[in-house]
C-alpha atoms as a PDB file:
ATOM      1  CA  UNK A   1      18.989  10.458  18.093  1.00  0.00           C
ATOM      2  CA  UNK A   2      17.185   7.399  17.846  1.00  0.00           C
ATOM      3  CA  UNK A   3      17.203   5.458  14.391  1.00  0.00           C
ATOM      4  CA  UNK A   4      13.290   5.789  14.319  1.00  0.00           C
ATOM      5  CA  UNK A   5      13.809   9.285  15.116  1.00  0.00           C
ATOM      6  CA  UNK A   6      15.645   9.279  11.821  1.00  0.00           C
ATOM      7  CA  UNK A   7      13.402   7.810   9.991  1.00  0.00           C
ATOM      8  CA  UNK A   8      10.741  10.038  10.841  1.00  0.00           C
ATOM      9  CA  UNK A   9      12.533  13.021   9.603  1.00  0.00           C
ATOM     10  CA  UNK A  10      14.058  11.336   6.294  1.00  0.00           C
ATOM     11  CA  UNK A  11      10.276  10.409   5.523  1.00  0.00           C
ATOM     12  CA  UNK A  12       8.632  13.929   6.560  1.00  0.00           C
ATOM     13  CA  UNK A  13      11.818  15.485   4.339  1.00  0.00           C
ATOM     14  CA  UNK A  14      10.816  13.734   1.531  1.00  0.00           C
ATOM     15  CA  UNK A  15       6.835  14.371   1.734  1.00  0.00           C
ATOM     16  CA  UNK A  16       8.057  17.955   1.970  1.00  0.00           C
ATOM     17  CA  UNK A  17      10.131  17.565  -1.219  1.00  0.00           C
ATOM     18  CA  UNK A  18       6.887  15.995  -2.541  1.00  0.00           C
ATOM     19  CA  UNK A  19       4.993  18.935  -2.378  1.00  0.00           C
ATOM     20  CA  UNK A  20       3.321  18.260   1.323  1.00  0.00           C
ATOM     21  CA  UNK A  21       1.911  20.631   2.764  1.00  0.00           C
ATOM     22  CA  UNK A  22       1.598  19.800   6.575  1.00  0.00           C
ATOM     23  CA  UNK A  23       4.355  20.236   9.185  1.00  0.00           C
ATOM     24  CA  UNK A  24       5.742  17.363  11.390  1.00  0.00           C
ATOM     25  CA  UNK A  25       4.279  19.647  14.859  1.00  0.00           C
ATOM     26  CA  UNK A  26       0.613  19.250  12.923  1.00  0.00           C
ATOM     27  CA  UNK A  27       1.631  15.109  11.734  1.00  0.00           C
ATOM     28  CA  UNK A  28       2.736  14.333  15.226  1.00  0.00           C
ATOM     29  CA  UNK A  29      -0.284  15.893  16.999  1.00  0.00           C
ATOM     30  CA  UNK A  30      -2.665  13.946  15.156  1.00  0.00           C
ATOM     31  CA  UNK A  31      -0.810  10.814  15.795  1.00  0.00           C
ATOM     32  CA  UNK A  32      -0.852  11.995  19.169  1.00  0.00           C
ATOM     33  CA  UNK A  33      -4.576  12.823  19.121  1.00  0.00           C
ATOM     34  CA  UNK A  34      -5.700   9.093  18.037  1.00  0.00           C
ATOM     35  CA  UNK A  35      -3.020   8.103  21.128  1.00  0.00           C
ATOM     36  CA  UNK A  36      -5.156   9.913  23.535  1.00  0.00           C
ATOM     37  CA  UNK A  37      -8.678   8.411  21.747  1.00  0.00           C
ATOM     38  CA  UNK A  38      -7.544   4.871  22.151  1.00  0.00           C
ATOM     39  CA  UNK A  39      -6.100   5.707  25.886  1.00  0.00           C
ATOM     40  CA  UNK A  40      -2.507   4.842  25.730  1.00  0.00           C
ATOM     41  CA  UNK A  41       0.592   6.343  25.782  1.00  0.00           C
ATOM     42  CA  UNK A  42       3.013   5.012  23.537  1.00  0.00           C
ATOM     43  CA  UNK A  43       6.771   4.619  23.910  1.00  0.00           C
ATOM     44  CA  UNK A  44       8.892   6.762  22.066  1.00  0.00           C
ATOM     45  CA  UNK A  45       9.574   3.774  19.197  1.00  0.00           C
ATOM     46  CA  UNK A  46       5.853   2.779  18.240  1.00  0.00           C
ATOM     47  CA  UNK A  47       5.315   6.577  18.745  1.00  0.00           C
ATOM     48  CA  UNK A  48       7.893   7.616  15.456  1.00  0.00           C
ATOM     49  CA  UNK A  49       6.754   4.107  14.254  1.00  0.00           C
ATOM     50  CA  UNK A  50       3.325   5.517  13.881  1.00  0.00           C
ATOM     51  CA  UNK A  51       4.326   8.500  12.903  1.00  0.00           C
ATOM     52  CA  UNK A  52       6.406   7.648   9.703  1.00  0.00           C
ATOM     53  CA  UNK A  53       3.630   4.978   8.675  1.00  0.00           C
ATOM     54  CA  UNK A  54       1.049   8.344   8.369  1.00  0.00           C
ATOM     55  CA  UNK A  55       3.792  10.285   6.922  1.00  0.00           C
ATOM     56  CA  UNK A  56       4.209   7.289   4.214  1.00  0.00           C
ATOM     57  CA  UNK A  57       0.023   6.961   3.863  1.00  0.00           C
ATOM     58  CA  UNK A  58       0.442  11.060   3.171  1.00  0.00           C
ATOM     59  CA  UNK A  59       3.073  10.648   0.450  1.00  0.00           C
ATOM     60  CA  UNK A  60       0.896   8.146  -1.591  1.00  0.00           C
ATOM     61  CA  UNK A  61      -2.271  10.552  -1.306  1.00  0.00           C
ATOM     62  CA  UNK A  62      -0.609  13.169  -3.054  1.00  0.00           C
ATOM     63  CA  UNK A  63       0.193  10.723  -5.788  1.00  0.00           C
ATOM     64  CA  UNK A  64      -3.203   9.904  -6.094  1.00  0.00           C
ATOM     65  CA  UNK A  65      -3.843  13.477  -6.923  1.00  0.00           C
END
């Protein structure tokens, strides 16, 4: 498992613990979803790299709750 790969799952544990209510599958597709608007495909590093950075933007909305 890659270190990003890591990441990704520390962070979505912790917006989980935070009281988020979205799963990784649903996360990852959107991420996905903006890859296939812009027309690229990603490597599997800036993939998790996006990934964690909306699973960190996620976190801080539910602070701002």
């Amino acid at each position: 498992m890659s270190v990003s790969q890591q990441i990704k799952i520390q962070e979505f544990d912790k917006y989980i613990l935070q009281g988020g209510d979205q799963s990784l599958s649903n996360i990852e597709d959107l991420c996905t979803y903006g890859f296939v608007m812009m027309d690229t495909e990603p490597d599997e590093e800036t993939f998790n790299d996006v990934v964690i950075d909306v699973i960190r933007k996620l976190k801080l909305a539910l602070h701002l709750q």
